[in-house]
N, C-alpha and C. Protein backbone atom coordinates (compact mmCIF):
# COMPACT_ATOMS: atom_id res chain seq x y z
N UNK A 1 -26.50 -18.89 12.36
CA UNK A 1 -26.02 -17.88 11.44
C UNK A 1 -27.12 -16.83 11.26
N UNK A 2 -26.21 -15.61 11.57
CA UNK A 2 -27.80 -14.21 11.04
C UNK A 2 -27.95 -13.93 10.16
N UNK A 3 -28.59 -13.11 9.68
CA UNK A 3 -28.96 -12.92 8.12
C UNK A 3 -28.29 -11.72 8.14
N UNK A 4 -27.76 -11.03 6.71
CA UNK A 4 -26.92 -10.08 6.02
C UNK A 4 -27.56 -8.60 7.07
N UNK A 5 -29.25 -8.52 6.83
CA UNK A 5 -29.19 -6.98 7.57
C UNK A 5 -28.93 -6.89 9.03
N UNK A 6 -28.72 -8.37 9.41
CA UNK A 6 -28.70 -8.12 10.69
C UNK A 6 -27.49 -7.61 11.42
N UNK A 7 -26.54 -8.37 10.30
CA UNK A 7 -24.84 -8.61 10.53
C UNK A 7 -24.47 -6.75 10.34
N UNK A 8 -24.91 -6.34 9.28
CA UNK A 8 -24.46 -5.11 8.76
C UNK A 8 -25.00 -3.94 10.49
N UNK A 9 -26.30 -4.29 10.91
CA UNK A 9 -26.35 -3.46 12.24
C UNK A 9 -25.87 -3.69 13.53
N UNK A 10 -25.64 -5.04 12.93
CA UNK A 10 -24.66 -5.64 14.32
C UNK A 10 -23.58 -5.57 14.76
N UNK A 11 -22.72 -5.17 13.57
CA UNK A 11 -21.24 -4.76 13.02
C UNK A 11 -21.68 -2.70 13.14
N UNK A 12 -22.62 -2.13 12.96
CA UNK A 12 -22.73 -1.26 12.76
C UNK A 12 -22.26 -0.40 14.75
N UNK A 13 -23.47 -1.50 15.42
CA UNK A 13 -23.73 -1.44 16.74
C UNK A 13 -22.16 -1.99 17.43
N UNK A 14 -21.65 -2.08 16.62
CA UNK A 14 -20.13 -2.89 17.36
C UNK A 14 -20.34 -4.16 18.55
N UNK A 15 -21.40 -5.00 18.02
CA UNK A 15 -21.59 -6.51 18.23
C UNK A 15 -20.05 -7.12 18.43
N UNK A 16 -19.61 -7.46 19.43
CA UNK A 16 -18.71 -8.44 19.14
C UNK A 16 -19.08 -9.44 18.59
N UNK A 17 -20.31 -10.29 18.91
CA UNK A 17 -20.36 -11.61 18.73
C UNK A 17 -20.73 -11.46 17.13
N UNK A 18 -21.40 -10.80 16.77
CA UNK A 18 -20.90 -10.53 15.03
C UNK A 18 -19.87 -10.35 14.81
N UNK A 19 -19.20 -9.97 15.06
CA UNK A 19 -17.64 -9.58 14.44
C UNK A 19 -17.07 -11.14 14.34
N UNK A 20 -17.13 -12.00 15.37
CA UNK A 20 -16.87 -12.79 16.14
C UNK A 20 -17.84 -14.48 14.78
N UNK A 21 -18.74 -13.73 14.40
CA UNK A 21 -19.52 -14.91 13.77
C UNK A 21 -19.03 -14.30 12.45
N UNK A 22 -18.64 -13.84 11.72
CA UNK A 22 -18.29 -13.28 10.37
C UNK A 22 -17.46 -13.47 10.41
N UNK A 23 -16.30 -13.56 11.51
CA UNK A 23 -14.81 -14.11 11.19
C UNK A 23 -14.66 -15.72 11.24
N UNK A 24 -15.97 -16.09 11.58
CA UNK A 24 -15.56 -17.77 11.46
C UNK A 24 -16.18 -17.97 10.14
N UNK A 25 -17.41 -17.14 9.56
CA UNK A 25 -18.19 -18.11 8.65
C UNK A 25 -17.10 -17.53 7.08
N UNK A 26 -17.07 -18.34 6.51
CA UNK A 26 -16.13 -18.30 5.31
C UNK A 26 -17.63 -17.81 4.24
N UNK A 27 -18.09 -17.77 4.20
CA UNK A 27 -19.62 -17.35 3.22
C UNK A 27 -19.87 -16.33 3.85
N UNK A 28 -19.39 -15.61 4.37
CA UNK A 28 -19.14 -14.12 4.67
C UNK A 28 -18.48 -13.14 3.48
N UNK A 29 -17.37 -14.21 3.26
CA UNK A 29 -16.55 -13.20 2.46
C UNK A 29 -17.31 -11.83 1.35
N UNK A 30 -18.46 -12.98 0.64
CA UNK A 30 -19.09 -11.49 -0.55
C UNK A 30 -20.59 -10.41 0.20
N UNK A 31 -20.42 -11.00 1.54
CA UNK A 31 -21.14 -9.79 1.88
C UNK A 31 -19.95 -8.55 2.66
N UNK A 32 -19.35 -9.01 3.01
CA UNK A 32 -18.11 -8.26 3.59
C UNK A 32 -17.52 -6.96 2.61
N UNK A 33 -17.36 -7.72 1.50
CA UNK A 33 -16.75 -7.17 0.26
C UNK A 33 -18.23 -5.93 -0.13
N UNK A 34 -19.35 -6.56 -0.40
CA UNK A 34 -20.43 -5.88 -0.31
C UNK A 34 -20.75 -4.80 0.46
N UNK A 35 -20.08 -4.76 1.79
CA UNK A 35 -20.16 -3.77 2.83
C UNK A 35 -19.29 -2.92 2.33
N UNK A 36 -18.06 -3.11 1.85
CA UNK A 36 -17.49 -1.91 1.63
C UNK A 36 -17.78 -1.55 0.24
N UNK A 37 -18.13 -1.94 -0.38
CA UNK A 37 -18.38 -1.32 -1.63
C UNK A 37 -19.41 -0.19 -1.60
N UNK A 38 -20.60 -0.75 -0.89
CA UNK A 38 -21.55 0.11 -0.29
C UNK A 38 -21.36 0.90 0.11
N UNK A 39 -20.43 1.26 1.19
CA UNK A 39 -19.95 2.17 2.45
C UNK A 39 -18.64 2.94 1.05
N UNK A 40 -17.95 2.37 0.20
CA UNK A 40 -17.08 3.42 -0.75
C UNK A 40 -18.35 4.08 -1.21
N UNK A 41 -18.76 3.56 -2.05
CA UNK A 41 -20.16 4.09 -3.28
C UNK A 41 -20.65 5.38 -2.17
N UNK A 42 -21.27 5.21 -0.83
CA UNK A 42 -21.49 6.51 0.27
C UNK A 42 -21.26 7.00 0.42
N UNK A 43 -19.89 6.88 0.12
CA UNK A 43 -18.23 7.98 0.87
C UNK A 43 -18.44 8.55 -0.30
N UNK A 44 -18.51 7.95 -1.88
CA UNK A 44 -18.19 9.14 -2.97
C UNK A 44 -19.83 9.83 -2.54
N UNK A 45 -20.43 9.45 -2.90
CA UNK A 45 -21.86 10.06 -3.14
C UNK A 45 -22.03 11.28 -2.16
N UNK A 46 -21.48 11.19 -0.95
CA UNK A 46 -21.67 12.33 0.04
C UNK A 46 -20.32 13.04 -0.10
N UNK A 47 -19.54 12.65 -0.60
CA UNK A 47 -17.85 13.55 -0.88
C UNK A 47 -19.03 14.83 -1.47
N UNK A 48 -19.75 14.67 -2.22
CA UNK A 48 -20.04 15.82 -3.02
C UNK A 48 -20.44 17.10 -2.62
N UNK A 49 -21.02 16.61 -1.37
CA UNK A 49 -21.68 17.98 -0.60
C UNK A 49 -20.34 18.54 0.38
N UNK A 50 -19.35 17.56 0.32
CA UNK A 50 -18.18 18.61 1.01
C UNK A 50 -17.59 19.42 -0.35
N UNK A 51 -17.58 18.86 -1.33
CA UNK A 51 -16.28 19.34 -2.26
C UNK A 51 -17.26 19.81 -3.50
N UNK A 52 -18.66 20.25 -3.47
CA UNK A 52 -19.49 20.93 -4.87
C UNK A 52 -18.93 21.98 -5.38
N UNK A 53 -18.40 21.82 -6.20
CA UNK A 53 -18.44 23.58 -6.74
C UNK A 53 -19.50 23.60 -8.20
N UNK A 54 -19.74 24.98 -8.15
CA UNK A 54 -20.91 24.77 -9.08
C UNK A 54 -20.51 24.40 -10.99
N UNK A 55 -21.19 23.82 -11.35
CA UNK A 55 -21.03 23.18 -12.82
C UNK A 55 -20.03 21.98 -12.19
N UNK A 56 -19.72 21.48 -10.89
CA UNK A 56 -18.78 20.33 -11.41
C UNK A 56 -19.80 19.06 -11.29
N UNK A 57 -19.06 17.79 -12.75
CA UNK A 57 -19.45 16.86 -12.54
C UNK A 57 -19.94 16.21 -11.47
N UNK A 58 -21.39 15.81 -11.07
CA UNK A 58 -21.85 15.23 -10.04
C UNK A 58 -20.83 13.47 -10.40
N UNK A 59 -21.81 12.81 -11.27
CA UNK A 59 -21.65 11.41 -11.52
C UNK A 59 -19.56 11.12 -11.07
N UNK A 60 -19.14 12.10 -12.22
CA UNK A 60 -17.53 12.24 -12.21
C UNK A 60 -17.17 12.22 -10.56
N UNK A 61 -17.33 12.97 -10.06
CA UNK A 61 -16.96 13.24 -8.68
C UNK A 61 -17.37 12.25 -7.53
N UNK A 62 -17.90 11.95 -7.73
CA UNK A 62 -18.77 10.92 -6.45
C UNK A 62 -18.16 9.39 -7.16
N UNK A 63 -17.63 9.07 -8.24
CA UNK A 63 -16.79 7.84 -8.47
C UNK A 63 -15.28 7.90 -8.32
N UNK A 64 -14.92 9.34 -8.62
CA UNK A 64 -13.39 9.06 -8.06
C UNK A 64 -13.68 9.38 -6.66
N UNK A 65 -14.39 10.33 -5.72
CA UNK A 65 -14.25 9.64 -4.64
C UNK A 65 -14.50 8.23 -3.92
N UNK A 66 -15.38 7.81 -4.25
CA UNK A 66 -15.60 6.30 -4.05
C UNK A 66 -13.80 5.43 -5.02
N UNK A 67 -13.29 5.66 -5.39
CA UNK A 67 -12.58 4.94 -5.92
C UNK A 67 -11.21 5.35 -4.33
N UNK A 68 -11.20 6.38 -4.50
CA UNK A 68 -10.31 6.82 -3.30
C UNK A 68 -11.02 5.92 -2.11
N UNK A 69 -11.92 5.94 -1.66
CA UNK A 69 -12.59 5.72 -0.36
C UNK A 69 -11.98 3.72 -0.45
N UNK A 70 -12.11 3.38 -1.43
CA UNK A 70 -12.06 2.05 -1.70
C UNK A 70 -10.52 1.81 -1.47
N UNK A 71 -9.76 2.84 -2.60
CA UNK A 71 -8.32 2.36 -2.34
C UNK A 71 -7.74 2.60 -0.87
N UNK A 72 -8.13 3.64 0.03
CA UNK A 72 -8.15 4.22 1.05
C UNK A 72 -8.21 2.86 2.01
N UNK A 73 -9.59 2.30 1.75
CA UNK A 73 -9.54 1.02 2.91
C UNK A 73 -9.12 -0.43 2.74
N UNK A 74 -8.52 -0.52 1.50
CA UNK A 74 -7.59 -1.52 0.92
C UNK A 74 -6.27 -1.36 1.38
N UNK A 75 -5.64 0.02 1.34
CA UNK A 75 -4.38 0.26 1.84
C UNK A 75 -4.27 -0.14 3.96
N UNK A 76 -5.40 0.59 4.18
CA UNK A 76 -5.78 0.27 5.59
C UNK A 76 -5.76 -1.03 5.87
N UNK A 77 -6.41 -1.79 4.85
CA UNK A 77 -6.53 -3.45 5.33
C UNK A 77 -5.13 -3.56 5.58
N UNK A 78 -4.28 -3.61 4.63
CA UNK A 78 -3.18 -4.40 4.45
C UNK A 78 -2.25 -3.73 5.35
N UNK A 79 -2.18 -2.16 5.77
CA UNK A 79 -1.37 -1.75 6.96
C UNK A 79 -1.87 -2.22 8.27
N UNK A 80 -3.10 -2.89 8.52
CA UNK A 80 -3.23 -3.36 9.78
C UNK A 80 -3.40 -4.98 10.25
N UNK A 81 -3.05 -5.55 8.77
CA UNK A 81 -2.38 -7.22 8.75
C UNK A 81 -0.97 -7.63 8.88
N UNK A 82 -0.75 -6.46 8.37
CA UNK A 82 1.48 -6.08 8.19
C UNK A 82 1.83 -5.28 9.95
N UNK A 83 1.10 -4.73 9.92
CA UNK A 83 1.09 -3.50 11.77
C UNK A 83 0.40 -5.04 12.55
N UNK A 84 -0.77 -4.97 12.87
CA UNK A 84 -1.26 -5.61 13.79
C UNK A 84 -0.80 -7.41 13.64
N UNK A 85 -0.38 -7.99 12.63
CA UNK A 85 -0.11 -9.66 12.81
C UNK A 85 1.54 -9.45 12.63
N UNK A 86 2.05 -8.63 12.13
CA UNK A 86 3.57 -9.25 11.66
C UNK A 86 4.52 -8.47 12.80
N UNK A 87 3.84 -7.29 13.08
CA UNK A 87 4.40 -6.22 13.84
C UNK A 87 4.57 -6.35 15.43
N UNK A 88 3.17 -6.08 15.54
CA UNK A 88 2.59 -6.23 17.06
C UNK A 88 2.05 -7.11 17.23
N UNK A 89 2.16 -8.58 16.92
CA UNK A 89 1.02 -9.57 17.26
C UNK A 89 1.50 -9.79 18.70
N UNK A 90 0.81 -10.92 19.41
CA UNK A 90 0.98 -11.40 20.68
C UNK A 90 0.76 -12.85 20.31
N UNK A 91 1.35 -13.38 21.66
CA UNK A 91 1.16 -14.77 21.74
C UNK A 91 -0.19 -15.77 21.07
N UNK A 92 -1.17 -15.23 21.43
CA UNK A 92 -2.31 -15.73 21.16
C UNK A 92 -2.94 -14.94 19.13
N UNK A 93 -1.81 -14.48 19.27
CA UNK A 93 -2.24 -13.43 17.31
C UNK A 93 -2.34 -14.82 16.28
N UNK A 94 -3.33 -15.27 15.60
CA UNK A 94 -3.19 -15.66 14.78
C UNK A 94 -4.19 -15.04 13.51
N UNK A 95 -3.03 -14.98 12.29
CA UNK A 95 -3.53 -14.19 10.90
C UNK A 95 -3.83 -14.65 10.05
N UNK A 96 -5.34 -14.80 9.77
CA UNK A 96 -5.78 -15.29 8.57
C UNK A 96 -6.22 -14.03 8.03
N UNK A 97 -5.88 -13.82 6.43
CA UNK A 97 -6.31 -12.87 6.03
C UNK A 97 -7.69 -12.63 5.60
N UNK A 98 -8.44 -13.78 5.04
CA UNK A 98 -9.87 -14.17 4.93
C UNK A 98 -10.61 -13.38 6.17
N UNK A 99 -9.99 -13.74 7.52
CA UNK A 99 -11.00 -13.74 8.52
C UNK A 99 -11.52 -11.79 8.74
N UNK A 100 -9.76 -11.57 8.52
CA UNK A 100 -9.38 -10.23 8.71
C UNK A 100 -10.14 -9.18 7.91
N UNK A 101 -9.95 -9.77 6.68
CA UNK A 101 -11.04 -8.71 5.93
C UNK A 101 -12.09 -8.79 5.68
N UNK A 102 -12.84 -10.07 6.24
CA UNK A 102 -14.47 -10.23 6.15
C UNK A 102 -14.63 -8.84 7.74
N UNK A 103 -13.91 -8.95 8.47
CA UNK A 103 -14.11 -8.41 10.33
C UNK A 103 -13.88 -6.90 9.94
N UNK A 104 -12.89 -6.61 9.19
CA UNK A 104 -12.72 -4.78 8.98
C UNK A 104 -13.46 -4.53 7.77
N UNK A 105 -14.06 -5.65 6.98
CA UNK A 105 -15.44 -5.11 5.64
C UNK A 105 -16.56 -4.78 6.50
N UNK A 106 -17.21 -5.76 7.44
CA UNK A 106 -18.33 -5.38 7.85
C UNK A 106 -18.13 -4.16 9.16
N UNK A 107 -16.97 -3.61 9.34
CA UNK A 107 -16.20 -2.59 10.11
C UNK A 107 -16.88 -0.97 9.58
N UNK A 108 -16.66 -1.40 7.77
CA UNK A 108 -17.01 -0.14 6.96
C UNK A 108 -18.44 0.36 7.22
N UNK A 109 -19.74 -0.38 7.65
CA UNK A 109 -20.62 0.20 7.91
C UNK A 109 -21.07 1.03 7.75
N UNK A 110 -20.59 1.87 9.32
CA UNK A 110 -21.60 3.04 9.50
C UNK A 110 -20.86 4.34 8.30
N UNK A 111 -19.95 3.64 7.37
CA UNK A 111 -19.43 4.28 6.48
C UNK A 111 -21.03 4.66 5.26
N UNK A 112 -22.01 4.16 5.47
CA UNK A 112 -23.33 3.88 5.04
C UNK A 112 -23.77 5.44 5.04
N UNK A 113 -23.57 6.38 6.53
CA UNK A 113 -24.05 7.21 6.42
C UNK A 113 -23.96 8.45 5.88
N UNK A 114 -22.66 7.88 5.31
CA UNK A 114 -22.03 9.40 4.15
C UNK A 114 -23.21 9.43 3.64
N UNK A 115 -23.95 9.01 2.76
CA UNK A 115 -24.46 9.35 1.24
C UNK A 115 -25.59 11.05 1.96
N UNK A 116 -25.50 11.11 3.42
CA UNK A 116 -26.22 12.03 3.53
C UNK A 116 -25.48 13.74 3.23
N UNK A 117 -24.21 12.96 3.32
CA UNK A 117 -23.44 14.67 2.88
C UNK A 117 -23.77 14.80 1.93
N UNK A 118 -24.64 14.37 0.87
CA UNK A 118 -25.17 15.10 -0.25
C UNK A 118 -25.83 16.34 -0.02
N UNK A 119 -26.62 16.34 1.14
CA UNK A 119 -26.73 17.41 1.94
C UNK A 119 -25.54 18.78 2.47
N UNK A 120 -25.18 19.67 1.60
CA UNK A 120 -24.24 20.83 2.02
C UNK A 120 -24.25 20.93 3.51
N UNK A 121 -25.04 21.14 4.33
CA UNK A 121 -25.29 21.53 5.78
C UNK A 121 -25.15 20.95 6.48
N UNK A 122 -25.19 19.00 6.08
CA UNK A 122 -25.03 17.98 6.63
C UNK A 122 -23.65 17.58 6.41
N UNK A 123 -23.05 17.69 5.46
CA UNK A 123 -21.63 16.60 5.37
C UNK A 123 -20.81 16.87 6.44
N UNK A 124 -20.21 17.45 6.51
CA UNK A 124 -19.37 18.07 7.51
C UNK A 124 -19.76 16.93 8.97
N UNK A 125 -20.82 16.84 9.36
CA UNK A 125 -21.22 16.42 10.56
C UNK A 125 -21.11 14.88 10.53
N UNK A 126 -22.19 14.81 9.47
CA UNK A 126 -21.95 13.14 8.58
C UNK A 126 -20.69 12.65 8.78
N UNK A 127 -19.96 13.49 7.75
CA UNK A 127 -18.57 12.38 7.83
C UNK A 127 -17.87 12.74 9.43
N UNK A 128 -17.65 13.70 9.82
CA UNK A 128 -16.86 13.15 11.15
C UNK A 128 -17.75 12.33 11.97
N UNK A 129 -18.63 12.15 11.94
CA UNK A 129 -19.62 10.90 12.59
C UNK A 129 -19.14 9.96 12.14
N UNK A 130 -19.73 9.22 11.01
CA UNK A 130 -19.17 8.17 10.50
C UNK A 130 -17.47 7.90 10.55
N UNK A 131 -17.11 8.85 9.97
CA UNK A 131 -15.47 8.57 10.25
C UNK A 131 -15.32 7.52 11.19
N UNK A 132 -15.20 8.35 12.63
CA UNK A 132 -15.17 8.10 13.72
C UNK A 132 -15.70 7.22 14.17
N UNK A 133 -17.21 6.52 13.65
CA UNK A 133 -17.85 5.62 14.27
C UNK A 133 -17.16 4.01 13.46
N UNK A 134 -16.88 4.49 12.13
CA UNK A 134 -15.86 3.75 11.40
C UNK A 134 -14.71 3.34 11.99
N UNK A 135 -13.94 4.33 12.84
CA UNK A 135 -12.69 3.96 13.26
C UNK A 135 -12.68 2.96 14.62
N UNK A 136 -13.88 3.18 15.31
CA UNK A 136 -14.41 2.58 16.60
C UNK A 136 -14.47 1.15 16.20
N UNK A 137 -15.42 1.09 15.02
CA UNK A 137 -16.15 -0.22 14.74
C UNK A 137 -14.19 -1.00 14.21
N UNK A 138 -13.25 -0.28 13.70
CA UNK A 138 -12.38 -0.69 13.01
C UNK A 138 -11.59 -1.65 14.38
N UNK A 139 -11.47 -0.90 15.55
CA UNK A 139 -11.04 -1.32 16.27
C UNK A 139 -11.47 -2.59 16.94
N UNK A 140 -12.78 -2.41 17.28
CA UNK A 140 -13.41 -3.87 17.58
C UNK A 140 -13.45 -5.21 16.30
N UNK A 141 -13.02 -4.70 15.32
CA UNK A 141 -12.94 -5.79 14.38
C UNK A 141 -11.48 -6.25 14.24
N UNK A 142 -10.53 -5.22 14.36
CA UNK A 142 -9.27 -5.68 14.46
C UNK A 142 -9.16 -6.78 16.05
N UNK A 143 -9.67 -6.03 16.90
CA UNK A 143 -9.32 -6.88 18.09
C UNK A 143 -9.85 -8.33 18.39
N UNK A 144 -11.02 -8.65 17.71
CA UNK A 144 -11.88 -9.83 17.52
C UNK A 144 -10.46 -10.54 16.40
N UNK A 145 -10.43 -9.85 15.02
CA UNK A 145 -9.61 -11.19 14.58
C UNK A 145 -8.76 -11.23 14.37
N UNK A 146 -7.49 -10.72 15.10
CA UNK A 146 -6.64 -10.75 15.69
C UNK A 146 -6.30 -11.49 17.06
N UNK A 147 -7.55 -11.85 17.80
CA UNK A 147 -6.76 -12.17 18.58
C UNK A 147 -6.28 -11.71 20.08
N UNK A 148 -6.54 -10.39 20.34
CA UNK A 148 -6.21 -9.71 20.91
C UNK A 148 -7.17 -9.53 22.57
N UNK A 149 -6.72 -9.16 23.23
CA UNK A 149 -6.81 -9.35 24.83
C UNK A 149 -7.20 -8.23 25.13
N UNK A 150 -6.30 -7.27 24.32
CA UNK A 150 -5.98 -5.89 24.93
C UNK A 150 -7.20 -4.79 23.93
N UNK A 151 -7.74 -4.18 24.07
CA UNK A 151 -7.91 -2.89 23.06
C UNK A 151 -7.02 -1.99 22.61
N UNK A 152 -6.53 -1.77 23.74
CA UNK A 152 -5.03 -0.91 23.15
C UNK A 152 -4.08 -1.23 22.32
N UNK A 153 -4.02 -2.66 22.43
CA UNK A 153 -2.93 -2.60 20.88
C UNK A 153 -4.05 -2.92 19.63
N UNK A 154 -5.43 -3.15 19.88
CA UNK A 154 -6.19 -3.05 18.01
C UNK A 154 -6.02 -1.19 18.45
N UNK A 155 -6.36 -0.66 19.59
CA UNK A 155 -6.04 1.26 18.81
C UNK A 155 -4.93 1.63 18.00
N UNK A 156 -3.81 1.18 18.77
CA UNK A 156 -2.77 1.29 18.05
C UNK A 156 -2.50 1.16 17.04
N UNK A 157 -2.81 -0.36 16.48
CA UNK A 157 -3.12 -1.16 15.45
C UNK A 157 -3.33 -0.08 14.41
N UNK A 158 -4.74 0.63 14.36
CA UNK A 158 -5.79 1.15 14.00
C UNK A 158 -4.95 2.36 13.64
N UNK A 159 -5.14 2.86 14.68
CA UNK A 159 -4.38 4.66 14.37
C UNK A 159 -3.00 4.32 13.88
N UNK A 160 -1.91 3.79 13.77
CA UNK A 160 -0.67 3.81 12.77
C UNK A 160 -1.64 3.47 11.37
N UNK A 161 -2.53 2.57 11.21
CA UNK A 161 -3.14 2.52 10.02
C UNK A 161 -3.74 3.49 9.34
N UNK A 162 -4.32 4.32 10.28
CA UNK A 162 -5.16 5.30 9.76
C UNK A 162 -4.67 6.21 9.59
N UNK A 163 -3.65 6.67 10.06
CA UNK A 163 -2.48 7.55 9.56
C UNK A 163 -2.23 7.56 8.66
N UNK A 164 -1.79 6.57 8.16
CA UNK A 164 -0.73 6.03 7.16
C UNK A 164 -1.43 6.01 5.93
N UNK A 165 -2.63 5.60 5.89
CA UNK A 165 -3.82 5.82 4.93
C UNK A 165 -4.42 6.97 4.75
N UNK A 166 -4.40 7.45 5.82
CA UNK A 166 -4.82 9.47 5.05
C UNK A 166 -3.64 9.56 4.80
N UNK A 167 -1.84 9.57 5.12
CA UNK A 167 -1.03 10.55 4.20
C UNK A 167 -1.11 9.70 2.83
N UNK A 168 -1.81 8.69 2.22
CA UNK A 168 -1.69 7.87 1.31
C UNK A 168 -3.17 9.06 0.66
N UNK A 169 -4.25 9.11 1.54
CA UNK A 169 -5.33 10.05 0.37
C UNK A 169 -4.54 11.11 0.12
N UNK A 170 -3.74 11.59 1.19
CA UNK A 170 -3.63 13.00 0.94
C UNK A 170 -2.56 13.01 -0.54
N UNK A 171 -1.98 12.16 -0.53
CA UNK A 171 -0.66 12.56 -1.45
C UNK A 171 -1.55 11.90 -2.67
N UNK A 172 -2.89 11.12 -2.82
CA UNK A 172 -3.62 10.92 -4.08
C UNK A 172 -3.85 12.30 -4.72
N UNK A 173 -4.61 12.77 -3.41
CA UNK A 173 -5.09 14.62 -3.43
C UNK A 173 -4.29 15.50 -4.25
N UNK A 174 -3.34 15.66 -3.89
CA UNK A 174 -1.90 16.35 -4.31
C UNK A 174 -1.82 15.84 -5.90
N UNK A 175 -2.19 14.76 -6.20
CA UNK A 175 -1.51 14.15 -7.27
C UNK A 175 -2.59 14.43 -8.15
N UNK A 176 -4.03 14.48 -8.04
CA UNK A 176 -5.05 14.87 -9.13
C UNK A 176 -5.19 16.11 -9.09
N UNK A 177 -5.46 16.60 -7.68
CA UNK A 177 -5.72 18.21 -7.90
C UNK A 177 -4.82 19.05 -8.84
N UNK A 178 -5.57 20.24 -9.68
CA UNK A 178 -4.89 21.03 -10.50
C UNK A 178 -3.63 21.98 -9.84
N UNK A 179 -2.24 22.07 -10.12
CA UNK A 179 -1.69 23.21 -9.50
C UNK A 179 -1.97 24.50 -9.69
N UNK A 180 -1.77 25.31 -8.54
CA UNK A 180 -2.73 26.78 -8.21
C UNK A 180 -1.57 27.90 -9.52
N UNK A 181 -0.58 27.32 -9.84
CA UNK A 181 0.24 28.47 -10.64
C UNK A 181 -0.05 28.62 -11.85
């Protein structure tokens, strides 16, 4: 068994055999949970340098985004246990949900490197990095515990999820933002 910083760069580096050792060890679960909390808490903290306007609440802003970022990959979990095990599984699919969300927590990672969009000049770059390196790592964690043979169905998997979870931020968006009339 590796130790926590190792798992978090190993999962970061898209290690299978981490992905692969975190979905067996059941004492995974509160560092998993830990990963994304971390990787939300990043997502708000660097939301700020995309969305500053001047006089707005720092503290305020960087917790409802982190609260979004959180509900965001909660909704994701559960569209790619319902999509990838009930939907599309294969012969060899078996769904434990334990395993599933310790494998897409330590997935959230390189979600770590938001907190640099605190930086105006940087976010922009930050998050489509991370995003993306997020969605990569998402895939190799779906395909490890799941089960899966193929990569193409954890993409699949993945992208109906990730869809489905931004029109879920977007219509949060819609729902706090002030109307323009």
């Amino acid at each position: 068994m590796t130790s926590f910083p190792y798992r978090l760069f190993g999962a970061a580096a898209l290690d299978v055999a981490i992905y692969e050792e975190v979905e067996a060890d059941r004492g995974a679960t509160a560092q998993a949970a830990l990963v994304v909390i971390a990787s939300s808490l990043a997502i708000g903290i660097g939301a700020h340098g995309l969305t500053a306007r001047e006089g707005a609440p720092v503290l305020a802003s960087a917790l409802l985004w982190s609260a979004i970022a959180l509900v965001t990959w909660a909704a994701w979990a559960l569209l790619v246990f319902e999509i990838g095990g009930r939907l599309m599984p294969t012969k060899d699919t078996r769904v434990d949900v334990s395993e599933l969300l310790r494998t897409i927590g330590f997935s959230t990672a390189p979600g770590c490197l938001c907190v640099l969009g605190v930086v105006p000049e940087l976010a922009r770059p930050v998050f489509a990095l991370a995003i993306g390196w997020m969605l990569v790592a998402m895939v190799v964690a779906v395909r490890q515990a799941l089960d899966y043979e193929s990569t193409s169905r954890a993409v699949m998997v993945c992208a109906i999820g990730w869809i489905l979870s931004a029109l879920l931020v977007v219509a949060i968006g819609l729902f706090l933002t002030p109307s323009l009339s």
